[in-house]
Protein backbone atom coordinates (compact mmCIF):
# COMPACT_ATOMS: atom_id res chain seq x y z
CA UNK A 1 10.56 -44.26 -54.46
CA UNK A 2 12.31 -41.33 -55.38
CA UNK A 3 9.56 -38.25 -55.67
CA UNK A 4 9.56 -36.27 -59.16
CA UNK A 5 11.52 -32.28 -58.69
CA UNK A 6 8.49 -31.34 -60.53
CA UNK A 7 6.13 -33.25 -57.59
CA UNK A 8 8.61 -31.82 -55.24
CA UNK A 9 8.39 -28.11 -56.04
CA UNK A 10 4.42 -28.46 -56.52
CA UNK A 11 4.37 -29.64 -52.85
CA UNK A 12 7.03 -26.53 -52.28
CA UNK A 13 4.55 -24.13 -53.87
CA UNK A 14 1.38 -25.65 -51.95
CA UNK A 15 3.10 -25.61 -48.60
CA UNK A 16 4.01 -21.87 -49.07
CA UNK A 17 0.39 -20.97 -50.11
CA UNK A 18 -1.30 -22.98 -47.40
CA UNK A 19 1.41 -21.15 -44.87
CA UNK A 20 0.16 -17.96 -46.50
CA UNK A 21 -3.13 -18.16 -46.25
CA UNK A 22 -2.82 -19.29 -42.32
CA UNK A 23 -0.98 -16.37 -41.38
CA UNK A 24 -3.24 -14.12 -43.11
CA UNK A 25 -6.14 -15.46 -41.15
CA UNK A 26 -3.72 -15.14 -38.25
CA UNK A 27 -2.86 -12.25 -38.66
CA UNK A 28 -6.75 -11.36 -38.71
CA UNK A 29 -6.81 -11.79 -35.35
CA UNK A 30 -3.50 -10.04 -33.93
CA UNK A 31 -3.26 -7.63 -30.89
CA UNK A 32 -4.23 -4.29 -32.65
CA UNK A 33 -3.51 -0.73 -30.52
CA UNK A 34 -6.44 0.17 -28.42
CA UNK A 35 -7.61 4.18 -27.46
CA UNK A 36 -7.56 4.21 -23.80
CA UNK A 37 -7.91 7.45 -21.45
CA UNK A 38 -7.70 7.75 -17.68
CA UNK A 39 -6.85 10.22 -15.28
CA UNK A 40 -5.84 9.55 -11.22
CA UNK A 41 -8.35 12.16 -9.73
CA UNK A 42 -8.41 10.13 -5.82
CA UNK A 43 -5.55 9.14 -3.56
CA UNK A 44 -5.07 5.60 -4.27
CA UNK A 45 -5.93 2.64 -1.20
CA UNK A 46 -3.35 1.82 1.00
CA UNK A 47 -1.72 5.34 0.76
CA UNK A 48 -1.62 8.50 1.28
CA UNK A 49 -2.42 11.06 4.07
CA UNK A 50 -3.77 9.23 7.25
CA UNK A 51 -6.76 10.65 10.15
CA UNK A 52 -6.99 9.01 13.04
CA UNK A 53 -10.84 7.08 13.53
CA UNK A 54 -11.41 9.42 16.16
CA UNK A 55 -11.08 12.96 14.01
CA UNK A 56 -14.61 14.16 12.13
CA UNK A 57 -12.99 15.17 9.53
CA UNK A 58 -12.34 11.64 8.24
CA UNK A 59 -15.38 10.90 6.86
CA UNK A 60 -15.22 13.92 4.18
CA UNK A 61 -11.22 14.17 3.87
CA UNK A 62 -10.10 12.86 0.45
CA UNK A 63 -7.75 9.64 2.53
CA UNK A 64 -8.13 6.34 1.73
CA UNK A 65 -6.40 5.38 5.49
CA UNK A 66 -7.43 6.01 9.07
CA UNK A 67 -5.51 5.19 12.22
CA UNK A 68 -6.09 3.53 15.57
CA UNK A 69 -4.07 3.12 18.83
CA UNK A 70 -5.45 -0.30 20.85
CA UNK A 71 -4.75 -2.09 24.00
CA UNK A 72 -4.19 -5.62 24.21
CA UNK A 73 -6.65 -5.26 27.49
CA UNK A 74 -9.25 -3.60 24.66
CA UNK A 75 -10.07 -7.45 24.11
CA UNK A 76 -8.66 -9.66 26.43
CA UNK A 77 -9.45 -9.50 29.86
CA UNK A 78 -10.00 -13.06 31.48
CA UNK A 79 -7.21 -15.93 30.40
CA UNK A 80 -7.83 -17.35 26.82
CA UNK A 81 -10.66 -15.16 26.32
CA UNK A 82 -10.70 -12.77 23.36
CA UNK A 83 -13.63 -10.47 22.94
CA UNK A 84 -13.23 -9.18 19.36
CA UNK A 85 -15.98 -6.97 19.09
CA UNK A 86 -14.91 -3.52 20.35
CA UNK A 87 -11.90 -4.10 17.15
CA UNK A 88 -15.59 -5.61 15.11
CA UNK A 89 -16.96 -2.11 15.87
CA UNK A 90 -13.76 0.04 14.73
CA UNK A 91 -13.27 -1.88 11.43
CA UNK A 92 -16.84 -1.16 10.47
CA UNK A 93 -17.03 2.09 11.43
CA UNK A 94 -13.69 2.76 9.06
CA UNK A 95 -14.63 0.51 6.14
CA UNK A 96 -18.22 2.51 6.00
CA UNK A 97 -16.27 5.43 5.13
CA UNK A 98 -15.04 3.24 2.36
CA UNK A 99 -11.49 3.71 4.03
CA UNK A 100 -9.20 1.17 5.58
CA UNK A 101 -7.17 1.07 9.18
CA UNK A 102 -4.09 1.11 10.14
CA UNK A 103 -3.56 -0.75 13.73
CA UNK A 104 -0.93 -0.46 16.39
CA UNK A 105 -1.53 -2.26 19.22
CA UNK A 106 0.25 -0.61 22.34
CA UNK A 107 1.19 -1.54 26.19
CA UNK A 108 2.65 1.72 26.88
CA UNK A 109 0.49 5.27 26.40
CA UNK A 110 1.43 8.24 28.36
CA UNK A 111 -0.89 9.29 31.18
CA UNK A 112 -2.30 5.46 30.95
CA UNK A 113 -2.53 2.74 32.60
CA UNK A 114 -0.49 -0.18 30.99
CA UNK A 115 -2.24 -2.36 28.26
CA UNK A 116 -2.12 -5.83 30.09
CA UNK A 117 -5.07 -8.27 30.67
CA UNK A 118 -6.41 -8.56 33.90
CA UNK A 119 -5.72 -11.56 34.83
CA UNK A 120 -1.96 -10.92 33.85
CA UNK A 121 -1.99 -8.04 36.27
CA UNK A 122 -3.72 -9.99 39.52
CA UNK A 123 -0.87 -12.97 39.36
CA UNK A 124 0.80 -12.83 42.41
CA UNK A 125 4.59 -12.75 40.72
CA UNK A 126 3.29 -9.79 38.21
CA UNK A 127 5.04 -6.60 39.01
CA UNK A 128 4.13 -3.60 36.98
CA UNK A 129 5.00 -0.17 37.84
CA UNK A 130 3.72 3.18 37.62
CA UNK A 131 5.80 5.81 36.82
CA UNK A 132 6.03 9.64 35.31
CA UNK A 133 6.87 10.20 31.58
CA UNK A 134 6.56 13.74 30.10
CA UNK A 135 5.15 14.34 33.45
CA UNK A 136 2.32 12.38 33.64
CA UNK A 137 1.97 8.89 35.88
CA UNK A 138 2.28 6.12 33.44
CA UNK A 139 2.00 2.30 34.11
CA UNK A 140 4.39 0.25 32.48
CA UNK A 141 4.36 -3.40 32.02
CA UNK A 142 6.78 -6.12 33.93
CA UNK A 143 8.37 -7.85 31.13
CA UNK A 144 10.34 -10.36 33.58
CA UNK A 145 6.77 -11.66 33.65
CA UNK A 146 6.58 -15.18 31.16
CA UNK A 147 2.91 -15.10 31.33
CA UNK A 148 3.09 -11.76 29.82
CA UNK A 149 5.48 -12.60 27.09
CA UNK A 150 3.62 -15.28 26.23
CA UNK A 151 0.53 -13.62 25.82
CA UNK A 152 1.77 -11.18 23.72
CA UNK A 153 2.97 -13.98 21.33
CA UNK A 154 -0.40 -15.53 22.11
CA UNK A 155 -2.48 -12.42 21.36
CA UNK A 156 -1.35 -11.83 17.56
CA UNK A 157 -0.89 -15.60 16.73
CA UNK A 158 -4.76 -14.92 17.56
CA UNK A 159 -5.21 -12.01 15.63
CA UNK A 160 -3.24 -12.92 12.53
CA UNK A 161 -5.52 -15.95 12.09
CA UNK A 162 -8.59 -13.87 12.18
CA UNK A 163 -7.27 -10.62 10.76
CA UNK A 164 -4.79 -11.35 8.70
CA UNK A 165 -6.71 -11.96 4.84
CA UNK A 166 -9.07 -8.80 6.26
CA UNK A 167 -9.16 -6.40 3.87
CA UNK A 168 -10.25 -3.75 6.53
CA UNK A 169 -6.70 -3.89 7.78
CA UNK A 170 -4.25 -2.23 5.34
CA UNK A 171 -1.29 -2.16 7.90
CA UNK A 172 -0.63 -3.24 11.45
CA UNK A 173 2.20 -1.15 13.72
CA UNK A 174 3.85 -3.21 16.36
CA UNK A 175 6.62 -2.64 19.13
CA UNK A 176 7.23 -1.56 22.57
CA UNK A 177 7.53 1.23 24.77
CA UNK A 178 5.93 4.56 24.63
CA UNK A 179 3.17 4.56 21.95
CA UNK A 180 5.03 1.02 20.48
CA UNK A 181 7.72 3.27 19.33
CA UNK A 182 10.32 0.55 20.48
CA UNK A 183 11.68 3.88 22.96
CA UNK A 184 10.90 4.90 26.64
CA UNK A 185 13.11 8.20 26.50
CA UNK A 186 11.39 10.01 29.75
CA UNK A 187 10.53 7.77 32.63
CA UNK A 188 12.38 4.17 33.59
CA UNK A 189 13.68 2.23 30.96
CA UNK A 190 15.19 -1.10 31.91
CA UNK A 191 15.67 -3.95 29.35
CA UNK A 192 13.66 -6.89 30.97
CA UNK A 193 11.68 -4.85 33.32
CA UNK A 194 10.09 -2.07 31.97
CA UNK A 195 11.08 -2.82 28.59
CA UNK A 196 11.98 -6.40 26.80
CA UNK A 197 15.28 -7.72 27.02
CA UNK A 198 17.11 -8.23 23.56
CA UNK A 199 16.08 -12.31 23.36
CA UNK A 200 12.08 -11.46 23.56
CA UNK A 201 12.70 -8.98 20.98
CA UNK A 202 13.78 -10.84 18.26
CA UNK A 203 11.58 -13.53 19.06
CA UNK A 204 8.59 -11.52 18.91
CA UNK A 205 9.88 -10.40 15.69
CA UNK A 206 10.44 -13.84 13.94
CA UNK A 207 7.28 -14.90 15.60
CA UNK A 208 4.94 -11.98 14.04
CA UNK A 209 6.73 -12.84 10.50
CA UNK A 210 5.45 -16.69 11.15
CA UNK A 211 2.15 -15.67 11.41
CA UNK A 212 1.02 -12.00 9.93
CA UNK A 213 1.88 -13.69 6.14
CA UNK A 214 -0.79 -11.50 4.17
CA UNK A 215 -1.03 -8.09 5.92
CA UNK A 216 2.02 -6.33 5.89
CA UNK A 217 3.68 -5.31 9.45
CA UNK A 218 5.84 -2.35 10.82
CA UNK A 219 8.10 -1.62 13.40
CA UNK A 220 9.61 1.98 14.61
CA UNK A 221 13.13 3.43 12.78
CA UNK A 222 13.77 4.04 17.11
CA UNK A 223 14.42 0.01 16.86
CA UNK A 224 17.75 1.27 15.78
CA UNK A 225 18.67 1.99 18.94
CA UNK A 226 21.16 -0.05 21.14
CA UNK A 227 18.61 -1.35 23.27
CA UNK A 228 16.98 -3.48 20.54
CA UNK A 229 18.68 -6.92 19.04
CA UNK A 230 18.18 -5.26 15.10
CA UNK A 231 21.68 -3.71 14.59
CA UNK A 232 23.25 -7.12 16.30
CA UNK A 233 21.38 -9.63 14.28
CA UNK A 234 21.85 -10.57 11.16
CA UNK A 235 18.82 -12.66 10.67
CA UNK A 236 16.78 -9.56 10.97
CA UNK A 237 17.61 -7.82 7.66
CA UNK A 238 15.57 -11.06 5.73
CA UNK A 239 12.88 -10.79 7.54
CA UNK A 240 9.81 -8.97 5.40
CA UNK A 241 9.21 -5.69 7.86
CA UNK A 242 8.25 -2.16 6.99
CA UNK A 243 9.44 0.92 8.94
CA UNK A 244 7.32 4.00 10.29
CA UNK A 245 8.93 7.20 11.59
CA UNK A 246 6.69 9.07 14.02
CA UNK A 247 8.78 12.24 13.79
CA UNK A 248 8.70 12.75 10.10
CA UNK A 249 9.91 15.59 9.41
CA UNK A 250 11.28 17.32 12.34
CA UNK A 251 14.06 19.89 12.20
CA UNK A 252 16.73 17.42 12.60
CA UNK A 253 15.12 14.08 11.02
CA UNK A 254 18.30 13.95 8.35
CA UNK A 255 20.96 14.02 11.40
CA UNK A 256 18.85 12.16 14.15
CA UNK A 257 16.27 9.43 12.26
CA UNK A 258 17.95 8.94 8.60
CA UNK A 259 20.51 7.15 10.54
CA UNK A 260 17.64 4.82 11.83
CA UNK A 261 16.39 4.17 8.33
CA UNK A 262 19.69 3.37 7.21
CA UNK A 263 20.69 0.71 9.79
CA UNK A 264 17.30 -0.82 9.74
CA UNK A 265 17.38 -0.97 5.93
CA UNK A 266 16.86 2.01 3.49
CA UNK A 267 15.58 -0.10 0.36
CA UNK A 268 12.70 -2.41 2.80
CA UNK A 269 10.22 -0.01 0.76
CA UNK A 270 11.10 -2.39 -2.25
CA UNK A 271 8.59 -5.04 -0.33
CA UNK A 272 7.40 -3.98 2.87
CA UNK A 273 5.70 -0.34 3.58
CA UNK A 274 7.01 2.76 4.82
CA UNK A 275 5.04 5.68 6.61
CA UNK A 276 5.12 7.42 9.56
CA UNK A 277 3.79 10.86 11.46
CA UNK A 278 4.37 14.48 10.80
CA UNK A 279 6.39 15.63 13.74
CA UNK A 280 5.11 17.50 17.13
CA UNK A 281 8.41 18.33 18.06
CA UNK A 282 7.86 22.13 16.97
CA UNK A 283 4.50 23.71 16.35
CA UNK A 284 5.24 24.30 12.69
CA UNK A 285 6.41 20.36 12.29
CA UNK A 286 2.60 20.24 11.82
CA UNK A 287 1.24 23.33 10.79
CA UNK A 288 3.62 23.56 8.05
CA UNK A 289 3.75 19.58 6.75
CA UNK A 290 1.96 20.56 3.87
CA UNK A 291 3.07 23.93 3.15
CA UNK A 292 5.06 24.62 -0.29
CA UNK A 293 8.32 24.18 1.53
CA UNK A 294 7.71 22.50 4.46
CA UNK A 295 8.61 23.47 8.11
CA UNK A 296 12.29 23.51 7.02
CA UNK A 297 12.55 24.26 3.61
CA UNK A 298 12.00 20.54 1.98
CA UNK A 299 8.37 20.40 0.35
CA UNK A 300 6.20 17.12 1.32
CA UNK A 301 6.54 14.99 -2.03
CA UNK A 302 10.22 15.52 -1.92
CA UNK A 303 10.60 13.59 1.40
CA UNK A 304 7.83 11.33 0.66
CA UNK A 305 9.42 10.14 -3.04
CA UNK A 306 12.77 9.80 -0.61
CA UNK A 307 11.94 7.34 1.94
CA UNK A 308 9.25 6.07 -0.69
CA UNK A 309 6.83 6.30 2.00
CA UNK A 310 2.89 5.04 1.66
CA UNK A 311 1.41 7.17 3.45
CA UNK A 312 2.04 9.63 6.29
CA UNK A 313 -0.38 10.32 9.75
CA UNK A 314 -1.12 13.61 9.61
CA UNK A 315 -4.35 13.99 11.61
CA UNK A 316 -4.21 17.98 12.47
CA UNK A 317 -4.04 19.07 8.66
CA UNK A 318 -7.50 19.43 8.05
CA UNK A 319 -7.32 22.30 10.51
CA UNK A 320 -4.14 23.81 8.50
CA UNK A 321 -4.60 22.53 4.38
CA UNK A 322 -7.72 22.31 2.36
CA UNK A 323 -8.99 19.38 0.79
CA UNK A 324 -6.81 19.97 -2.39
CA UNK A 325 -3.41 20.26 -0.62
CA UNK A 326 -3.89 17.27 0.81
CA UNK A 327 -5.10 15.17 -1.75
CA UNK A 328 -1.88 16.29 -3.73
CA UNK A 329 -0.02 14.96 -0.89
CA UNK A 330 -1.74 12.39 -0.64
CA UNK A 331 -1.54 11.73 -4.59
CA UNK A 332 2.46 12.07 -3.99
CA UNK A 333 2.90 8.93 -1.76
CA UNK A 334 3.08 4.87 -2.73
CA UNK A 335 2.19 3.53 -6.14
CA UNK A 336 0.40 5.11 -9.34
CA UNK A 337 -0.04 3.01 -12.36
CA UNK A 338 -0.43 4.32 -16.04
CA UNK A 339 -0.92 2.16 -18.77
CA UNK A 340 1.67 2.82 -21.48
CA UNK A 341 0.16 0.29 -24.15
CA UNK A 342 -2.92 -1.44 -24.38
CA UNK A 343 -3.50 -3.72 -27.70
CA UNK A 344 -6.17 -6.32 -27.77
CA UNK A 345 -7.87 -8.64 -30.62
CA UNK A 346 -10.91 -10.38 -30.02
CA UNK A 347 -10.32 -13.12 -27.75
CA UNK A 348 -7.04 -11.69 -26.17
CA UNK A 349 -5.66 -8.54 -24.87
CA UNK A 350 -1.72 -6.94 -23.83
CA UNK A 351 -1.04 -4.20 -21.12
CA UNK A 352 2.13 -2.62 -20.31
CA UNK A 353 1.76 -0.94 -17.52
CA UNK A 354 4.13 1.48 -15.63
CA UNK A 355 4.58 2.35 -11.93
CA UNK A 356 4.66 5.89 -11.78
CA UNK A 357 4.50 6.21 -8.00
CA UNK A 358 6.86 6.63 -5.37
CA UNK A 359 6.30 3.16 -4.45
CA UNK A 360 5.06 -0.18 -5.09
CA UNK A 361 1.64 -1.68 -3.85
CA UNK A 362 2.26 -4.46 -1.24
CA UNK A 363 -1.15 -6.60 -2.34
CA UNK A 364 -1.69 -8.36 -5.08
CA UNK A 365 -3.81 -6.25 -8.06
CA UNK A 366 -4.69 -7.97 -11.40
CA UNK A 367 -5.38 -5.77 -14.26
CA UNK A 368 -8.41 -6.95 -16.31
CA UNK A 369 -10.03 -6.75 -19.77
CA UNK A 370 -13.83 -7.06 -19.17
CA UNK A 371 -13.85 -8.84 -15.30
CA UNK A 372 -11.43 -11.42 -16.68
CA UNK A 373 -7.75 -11.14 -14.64
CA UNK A 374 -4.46 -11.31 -15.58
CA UNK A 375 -2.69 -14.09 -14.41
CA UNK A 376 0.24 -12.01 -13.23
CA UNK A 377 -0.26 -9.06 -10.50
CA UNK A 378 1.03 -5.69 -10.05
CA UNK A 379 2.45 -6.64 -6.79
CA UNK A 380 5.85 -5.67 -6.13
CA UNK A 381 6.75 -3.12 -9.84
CA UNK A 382 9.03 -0.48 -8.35
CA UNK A 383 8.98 2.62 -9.54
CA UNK A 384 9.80 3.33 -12.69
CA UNK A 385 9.85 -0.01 -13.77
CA UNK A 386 7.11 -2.05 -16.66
CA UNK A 387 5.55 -5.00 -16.59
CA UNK A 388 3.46 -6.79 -19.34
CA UNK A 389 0.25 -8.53 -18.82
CA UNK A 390 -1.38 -11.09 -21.10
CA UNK A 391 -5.11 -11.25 -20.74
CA UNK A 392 -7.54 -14.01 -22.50
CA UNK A 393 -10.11 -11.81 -22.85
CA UNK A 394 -10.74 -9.04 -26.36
CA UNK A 395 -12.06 -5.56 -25.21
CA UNK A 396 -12.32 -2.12 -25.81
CA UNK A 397 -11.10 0.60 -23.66
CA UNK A 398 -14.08 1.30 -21.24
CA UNK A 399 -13.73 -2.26 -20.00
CA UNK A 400 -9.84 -2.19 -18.31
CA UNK A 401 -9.49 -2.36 -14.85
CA UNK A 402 -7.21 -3.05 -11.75
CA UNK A 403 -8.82 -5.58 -9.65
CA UNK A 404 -8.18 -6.07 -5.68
CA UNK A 405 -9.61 -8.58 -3.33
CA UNK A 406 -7.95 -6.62 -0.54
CA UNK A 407 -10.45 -3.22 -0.66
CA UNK A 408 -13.11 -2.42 0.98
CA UNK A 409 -16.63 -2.01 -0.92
CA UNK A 410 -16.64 1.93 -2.58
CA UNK A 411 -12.48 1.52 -3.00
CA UNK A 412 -11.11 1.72 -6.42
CA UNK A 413 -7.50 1.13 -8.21
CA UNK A 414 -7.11 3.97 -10.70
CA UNK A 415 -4.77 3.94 -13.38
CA UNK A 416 -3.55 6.55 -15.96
CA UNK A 417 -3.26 6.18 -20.11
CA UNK A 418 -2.83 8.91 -22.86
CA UNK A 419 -3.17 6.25 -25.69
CA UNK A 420 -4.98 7.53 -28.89
């Protein structure tokens, strides 16, 4: 049956009220702008400028970071026998100061005696050597030794299973060489002997990007070189590797390392760190870092927003900058955050949130209304670019956060917002 235009346009005009009426009591409930002030007053984690563990001044600098050299003979010493609590000690010491390390495990340190395990060095077809570099007698490994190879893939498959979801560790450093700066440039450098030959390189490499999944690794710009596999292989550039530069900002850095940067990738900052080490190449490399115009006439930030570095080791400022200097340096490397909107209703709230940094942050950090996460993280936003965030949870301003499981107890995400 046919139904009546009258009955027809009553059910019209019903349908259009009841329709009414639910988006009124919809819109009831709609995301409304929220007031919301913050400042950035501290560097952020995982940035800025870095002490080493061993300098006083760490535990009342305004850093977030603190670095330590190791020896893979630090904890191993006997065959399949790893003695983690010298590394135990370190990491405590470091998060107490509510600060987190950055490792680079070495076999090479001028004036040392190489970093191999005892019972590496007592096999009867190990042949290390002993040799001067910047003259002092320095023992360098035998890397025609396959015990010793494999027990330096051994040693971090070992370490990335018990380190690797620590949130004490920000970073780890690897390589070879003098200091793990993938270089020996004074004293004898032989690929296979007293260096590894091109095949154990990228090996190593692929190996260490198998295992370290969470904590995010770095190798030297000096891999550049012609004695490393990194300019040859192709395979190389996908693999998820950040870059340090121990000579920062030396006199020459734009003729000598840029070219480094630039064959080992210039754009890895967009998902692995970059850092590095003021220079010691000149006096001034260091006493100068911070200084309005640097050593050479480019000031800090400018460098730092370059290479979009996360933090740089700096360990003699203290005795050159105050506390202020180098928290603004500090303040100039990796990410910032400011919140450019913030609307919320009572069961559900919106951010949009900017990166304002010179970087992005390489851990996952959820931005919450009242303890309750977004499902999506602030990993990853470049610079200058937005992201929303949807958040089942209503709130007022005093209740938004950036939440991390990868600090340390007394660290803090900051963000900044200007909203009225």
């Amino acid at each position: 049956m046919k139904t009546p235009s009258r009955y027809r346009l009553a059910l019209l005009i019903v349908a259009h009220l009841a329709t009414a009426v639910f988006s009124s009591l919809l819109s009831a409930d709609d995301l409304r702008p929220q007031r919301l002030q913050s400042t950035i007053a501290n560097v952020q984690p995982m940035t800025g400028i870095v002490l080493w563990t061993t300098n006083d001044a760490a535990a009342t600098a305004p850093i977030q970071l603190e670095f330590a050299y190791l020896k893979y003979s630090d904890i191993v010493r006997d065959r399949g026998v790893y003695d983690w609590q010298p590394f135990e000690r370190l990491l405590n010491e470091v998060a107490a100061r509510k600060h987190q390390a950055i490792i680079r495990w070495h076999d090479t340190y001028v004036g040392e005696a190489a970093g191999v395990p005892t019972f590496i060095t007592t096999l009867p077809n190990y042949r290390g050597s002993t040799a001067k570099s910047e003259n002092e007698l320095t023992g360098f490994p035998d890397w025609s030794n396959d015990d010793w190879k494999a027990f330096v893939l051994e040693f971090y498959a070992r370490f990335s299973e018990k380190y690797d979801a620590d949130p004490r560790v920000a970073f780890v450093q690897v390589g070879f060489g003098l200091w793990a700066e993938y270089h020996i440039y004074d004293g004898p450098m032989k690929l296979g002997v007293t260096f590894p030959d091109k095949g154990f390189q990228l090996r190593f490499v692929k190996h260490l990007a198998a295992h370290l999944r969470e904590t995010p690794w770095m190798i030297s710009v000096d891999a550049a070189g012609d004695h490393t596999p990194f300019s040859e292989d192709s395979t190389v550039s996908r693999l998820q590797f950040g870059l340090f530069d121990d000579s920062f900002n030396h006199k020459r850095h734009s003729e000598e390392n840029e070219p480094n940067w630039r064959i080992l990738g210039l754009e890895r900052w967009k998902h692995s760190p970059a850092g590095g080490e003021f220079s010691f190449f000149a006096r001034k490399d260091q006493r100068e870092a911070l200084s309005p115009r640097g050593p050479y006439g480019t000031p800090f930030h400018q460098q730092a927003a370059r290479y979009h570095v996360s933090f740089i080791v700096g360990d003699e400022q203290p005795a050159f900058q105050s506390s202020d200097v180098i928290r603004n340096a500090g303040l100039a490397c990796g990410y910032q955050f400011q919140v450019k909107e913030f609307r919320s209703s009572t069961s559900a709230s919106e951010l949009l949130i900017e990166n304002v940094g010179t970087a992005p942050i390489y851990y996952d950090a959820f931005p919450a209304v009242g303890g309750v996460r977004s499902q999506t993280s602030l990993k990853g936003l470049l610079p200058g670019a937005s992201r929303r965030f949807r958040i089942a949870k209503g709130g007022g301003a005093s209740v938004v956060t950036i939440e991390c499981d990868r600090l340390v107890p007394g660290q803090k995400i900051g963000f900044k917002a200007d909203l009225p």
